[in-house]
PDB file of N, CA and C in Angstrom:
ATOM      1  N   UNK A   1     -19.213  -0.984  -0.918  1.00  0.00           N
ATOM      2  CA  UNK A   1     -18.315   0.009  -0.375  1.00  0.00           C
ATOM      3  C   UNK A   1     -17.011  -0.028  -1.186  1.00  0.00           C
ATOM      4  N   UNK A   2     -16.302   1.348  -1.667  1.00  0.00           N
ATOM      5  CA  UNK A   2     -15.265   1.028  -2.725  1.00  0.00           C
ATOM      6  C   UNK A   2     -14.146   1.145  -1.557  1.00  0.00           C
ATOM      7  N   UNK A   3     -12.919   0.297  -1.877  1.00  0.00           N
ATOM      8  CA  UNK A   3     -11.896   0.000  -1.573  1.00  0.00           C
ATOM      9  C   UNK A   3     -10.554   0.207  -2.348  1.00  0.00           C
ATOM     10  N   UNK A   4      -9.349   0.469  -2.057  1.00  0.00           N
ATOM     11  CA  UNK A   4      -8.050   0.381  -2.561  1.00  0.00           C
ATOM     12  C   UNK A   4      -7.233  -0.740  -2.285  1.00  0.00           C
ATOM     13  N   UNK A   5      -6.730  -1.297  -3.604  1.00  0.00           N
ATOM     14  CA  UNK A   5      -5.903  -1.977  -3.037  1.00  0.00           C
ATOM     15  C   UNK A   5      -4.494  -1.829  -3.114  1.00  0.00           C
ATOM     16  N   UNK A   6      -4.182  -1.962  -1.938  1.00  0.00           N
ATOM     17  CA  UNK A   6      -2.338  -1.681  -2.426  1.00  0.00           C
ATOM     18  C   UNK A   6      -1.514  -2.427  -1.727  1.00  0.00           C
ATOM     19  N   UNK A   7      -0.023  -2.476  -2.798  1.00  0.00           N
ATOM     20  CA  UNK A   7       1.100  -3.274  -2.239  1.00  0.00           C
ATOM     21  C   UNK A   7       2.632  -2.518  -2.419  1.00  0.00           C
ATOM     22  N   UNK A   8       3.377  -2.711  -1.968  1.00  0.00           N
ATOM     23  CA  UNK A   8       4.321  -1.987  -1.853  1.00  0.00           C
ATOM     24  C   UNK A   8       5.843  -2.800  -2.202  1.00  0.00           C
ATOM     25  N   UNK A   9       6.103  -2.614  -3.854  1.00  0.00           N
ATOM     26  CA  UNK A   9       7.094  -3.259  -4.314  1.00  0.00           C
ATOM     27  C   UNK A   9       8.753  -2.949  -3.851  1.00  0.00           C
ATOM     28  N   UNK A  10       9.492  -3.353  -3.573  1.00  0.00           N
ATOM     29  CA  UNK A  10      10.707  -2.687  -3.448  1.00  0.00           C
ATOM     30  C   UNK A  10      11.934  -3.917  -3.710  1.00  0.00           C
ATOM     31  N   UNK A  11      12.875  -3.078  -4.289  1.00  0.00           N
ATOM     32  CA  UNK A  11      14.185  -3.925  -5.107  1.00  0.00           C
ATOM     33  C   UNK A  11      15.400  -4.583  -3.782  1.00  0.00           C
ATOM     34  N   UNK A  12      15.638  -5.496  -3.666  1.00  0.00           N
ATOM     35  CA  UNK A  12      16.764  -6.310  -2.428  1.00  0.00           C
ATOM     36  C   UNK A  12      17.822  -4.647  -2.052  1.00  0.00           C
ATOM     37  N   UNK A  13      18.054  -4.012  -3.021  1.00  0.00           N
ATOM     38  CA  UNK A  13      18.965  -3.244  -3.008  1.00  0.00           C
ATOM     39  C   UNK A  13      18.591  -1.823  -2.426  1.00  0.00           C
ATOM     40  N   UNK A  14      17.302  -1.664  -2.383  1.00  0.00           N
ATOM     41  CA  UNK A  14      16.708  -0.512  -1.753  1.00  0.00           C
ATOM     42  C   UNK A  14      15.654  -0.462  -0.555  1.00  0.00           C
ATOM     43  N   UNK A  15      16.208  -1.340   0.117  1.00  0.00           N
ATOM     44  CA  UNK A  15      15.729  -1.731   1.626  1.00  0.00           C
ATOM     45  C   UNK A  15      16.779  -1.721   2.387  1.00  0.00           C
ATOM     46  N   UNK A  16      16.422  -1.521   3.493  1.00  0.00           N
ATOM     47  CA  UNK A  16      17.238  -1.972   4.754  1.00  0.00           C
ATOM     48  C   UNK A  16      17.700  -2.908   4.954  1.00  0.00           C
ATOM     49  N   UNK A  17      19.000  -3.344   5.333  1.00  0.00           N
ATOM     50  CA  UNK A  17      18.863  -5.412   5.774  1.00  0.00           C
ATOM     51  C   UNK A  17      18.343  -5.495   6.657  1.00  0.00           C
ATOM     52  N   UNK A  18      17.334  -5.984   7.362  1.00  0.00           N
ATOM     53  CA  UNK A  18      16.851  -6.069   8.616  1.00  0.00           C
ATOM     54  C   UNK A  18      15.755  -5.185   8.882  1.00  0.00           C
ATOM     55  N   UNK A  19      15.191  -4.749   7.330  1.00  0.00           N
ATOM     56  CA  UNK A  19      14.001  -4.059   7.495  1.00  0.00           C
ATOM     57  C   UNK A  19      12.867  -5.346   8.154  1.00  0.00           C
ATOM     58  N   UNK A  20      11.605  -4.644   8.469  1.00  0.00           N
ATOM     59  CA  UNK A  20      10.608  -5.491   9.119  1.00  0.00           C
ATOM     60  C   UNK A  20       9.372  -4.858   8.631  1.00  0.00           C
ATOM     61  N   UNK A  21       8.491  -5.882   8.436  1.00  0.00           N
ATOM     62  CA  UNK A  21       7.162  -5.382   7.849  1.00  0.00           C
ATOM     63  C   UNK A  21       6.312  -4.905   8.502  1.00  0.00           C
ATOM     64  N   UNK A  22       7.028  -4.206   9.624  1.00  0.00           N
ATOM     65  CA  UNK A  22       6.311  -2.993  10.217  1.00  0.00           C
ATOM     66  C   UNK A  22       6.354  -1.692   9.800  1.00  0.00           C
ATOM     67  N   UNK A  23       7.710  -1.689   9.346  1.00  0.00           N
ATOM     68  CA  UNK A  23       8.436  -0.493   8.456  1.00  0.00           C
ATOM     69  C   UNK A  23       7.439  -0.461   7.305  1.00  0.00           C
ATOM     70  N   UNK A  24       7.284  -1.082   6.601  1.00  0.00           N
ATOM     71  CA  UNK A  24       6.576  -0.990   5.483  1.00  0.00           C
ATOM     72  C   UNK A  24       5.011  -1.040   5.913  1.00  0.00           C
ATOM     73  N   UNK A  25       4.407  -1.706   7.006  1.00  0.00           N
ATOM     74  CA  UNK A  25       2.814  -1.197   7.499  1.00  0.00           C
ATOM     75  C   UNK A  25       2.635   0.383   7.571  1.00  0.00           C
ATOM     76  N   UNK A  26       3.916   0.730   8.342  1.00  0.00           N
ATOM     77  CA  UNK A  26       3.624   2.458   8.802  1.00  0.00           C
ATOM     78  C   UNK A  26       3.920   3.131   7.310  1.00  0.00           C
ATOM     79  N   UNK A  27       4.679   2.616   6.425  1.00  0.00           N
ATOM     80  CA  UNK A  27       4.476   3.283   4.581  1.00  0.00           C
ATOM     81  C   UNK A  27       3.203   3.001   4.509  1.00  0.00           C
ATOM     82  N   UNK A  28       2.594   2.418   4.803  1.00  0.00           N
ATOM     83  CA  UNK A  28       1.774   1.811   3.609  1.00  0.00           C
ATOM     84  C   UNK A  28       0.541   2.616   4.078  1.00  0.00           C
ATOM     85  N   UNK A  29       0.664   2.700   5.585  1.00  0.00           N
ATOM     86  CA  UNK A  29      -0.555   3.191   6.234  1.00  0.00           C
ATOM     87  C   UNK A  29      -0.825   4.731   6.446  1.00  0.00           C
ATOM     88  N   UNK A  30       0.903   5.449   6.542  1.00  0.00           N
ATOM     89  CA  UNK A  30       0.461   6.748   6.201  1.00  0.00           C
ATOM     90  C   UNK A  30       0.676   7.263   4.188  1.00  0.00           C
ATOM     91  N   UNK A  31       0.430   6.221   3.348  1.00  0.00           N
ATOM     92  CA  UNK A  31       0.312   6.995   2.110  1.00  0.00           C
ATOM     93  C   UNK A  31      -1.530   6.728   2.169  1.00  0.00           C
ATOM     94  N   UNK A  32      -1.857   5.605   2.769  1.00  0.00           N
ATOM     95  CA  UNK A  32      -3.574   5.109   2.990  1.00  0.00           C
ATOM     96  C   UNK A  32      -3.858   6.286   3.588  1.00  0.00           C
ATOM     97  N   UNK A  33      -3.536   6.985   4.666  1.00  0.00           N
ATOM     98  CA  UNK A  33      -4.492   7.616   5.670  1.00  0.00           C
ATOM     99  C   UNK A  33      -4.520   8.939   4.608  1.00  0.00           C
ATOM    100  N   UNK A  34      -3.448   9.526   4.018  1.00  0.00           N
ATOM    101  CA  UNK A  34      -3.116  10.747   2.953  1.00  0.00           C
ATOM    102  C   UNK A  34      -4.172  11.029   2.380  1.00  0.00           C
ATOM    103  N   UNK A  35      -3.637   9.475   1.720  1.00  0.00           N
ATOM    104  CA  UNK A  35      -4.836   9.364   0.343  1.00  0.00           C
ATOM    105  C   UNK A  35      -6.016   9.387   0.446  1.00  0.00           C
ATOM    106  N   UNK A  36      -7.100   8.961   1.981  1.00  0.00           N
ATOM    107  CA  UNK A  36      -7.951   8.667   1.970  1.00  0.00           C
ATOM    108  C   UNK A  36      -8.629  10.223   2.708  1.00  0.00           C
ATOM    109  N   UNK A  37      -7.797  11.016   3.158  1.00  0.00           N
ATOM    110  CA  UNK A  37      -7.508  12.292   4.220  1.00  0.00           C
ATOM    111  C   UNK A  37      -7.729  13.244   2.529  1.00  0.00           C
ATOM    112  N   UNK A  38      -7.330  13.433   1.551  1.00  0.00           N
ATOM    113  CA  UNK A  38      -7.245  14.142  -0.029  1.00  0.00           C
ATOM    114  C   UNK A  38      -8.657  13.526  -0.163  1.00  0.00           C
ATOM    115  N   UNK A  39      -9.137  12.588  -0.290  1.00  0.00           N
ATOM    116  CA  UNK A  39     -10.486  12.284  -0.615  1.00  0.00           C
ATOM    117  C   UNK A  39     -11.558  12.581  -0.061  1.00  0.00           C
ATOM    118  N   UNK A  40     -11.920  12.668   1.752  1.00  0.00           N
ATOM    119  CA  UNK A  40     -12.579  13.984   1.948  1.00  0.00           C
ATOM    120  C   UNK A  40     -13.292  12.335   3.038  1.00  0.00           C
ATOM    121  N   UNK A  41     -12.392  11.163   2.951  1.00  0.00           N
ATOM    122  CA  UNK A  41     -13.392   9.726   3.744  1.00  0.00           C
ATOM    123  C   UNK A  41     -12.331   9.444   4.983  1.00  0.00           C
ATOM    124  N   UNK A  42     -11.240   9.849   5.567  1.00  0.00           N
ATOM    125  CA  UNK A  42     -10.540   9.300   6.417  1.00  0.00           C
ATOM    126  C   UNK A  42     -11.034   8.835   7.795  1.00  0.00           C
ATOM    127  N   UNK A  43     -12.095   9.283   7.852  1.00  0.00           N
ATOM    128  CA  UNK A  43     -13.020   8.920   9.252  1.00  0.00           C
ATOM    129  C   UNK A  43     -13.678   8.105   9.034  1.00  0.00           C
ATOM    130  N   UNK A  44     -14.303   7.576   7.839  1.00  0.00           N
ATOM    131  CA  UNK A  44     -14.562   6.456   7.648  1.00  0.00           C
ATOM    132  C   UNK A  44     -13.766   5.059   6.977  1.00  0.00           C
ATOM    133  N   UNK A  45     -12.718   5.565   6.618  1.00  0.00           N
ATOM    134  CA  UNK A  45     -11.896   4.584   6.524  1.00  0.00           C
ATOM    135  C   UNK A  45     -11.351   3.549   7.619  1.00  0.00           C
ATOM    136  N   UNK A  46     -11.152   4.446   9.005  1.00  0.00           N
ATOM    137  CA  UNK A  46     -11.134   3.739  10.145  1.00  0.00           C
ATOM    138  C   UNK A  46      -9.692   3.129   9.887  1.00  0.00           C
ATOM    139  N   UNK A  47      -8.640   4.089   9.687  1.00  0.00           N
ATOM    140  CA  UNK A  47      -6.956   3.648   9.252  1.00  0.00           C
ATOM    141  C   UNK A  47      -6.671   4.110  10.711  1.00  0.00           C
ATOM    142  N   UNK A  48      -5.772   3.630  11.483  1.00  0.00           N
ATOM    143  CA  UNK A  48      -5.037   3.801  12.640  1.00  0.00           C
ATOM    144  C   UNK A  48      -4.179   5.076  12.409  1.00  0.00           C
ATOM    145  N   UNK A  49      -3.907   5.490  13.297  1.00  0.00           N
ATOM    146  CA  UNK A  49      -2.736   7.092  13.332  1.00  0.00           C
ATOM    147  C   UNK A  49      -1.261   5.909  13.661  1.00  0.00           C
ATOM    148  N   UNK A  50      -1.160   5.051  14.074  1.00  0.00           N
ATOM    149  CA  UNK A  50      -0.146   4.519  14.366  1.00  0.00           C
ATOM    150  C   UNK A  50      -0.604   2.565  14.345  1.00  0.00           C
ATOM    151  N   UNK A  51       0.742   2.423  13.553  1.00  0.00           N
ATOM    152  CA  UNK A  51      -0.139   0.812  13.469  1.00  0.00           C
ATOM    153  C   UNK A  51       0.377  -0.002  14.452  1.00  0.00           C
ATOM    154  N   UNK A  52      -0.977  -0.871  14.978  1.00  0.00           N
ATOM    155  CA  UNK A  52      -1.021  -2.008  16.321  1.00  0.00           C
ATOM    156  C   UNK A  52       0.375  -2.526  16.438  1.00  0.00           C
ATOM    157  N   UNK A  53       0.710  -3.158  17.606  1.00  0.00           N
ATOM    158  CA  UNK A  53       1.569  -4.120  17.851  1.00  0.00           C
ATOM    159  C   UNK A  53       0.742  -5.410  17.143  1.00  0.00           C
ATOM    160  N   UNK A  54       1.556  -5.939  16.445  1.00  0.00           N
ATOM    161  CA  UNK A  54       0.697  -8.123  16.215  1.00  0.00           C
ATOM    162  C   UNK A  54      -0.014  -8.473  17.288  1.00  0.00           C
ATOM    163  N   UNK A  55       0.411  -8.365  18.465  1.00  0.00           N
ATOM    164  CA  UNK A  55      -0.560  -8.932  19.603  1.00  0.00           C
ATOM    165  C   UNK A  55      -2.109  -8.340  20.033  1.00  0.00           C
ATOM    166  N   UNK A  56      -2.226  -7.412  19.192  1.00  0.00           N
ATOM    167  CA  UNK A  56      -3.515  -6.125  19.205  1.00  0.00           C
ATOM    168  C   UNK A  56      -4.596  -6.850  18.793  1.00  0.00           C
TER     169      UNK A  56
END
């Protein structure tokens, strides 16, 4: 099954202070759902519309 992998670089100076890597799950997850939504597989990708709480 083919897969993407991705990571999401960013400079001390172009973040938030007090950003949280939730901020960057919901980037990461709506450029995934896009990308995978343009490819014609988003239903099988099985990407969330909104990402879990940690305790999920």
């Amino acid at each position: 099954m083919p897969y993407v992998n991705v990571s999401m670089y960013s400079a001390v100076d172009q973040i938030r202070l007090g950003g949280t890597g939730k901020e960057r799950m919901t980037i990461l997850n709506s450029v995934a759902r896009k990308f995978a939504k343009e490819l014609g597989c988003l239903s099988e990708a099985h990407l969330p519309e909104t990402i879990p709480s940690p305790s999920a």
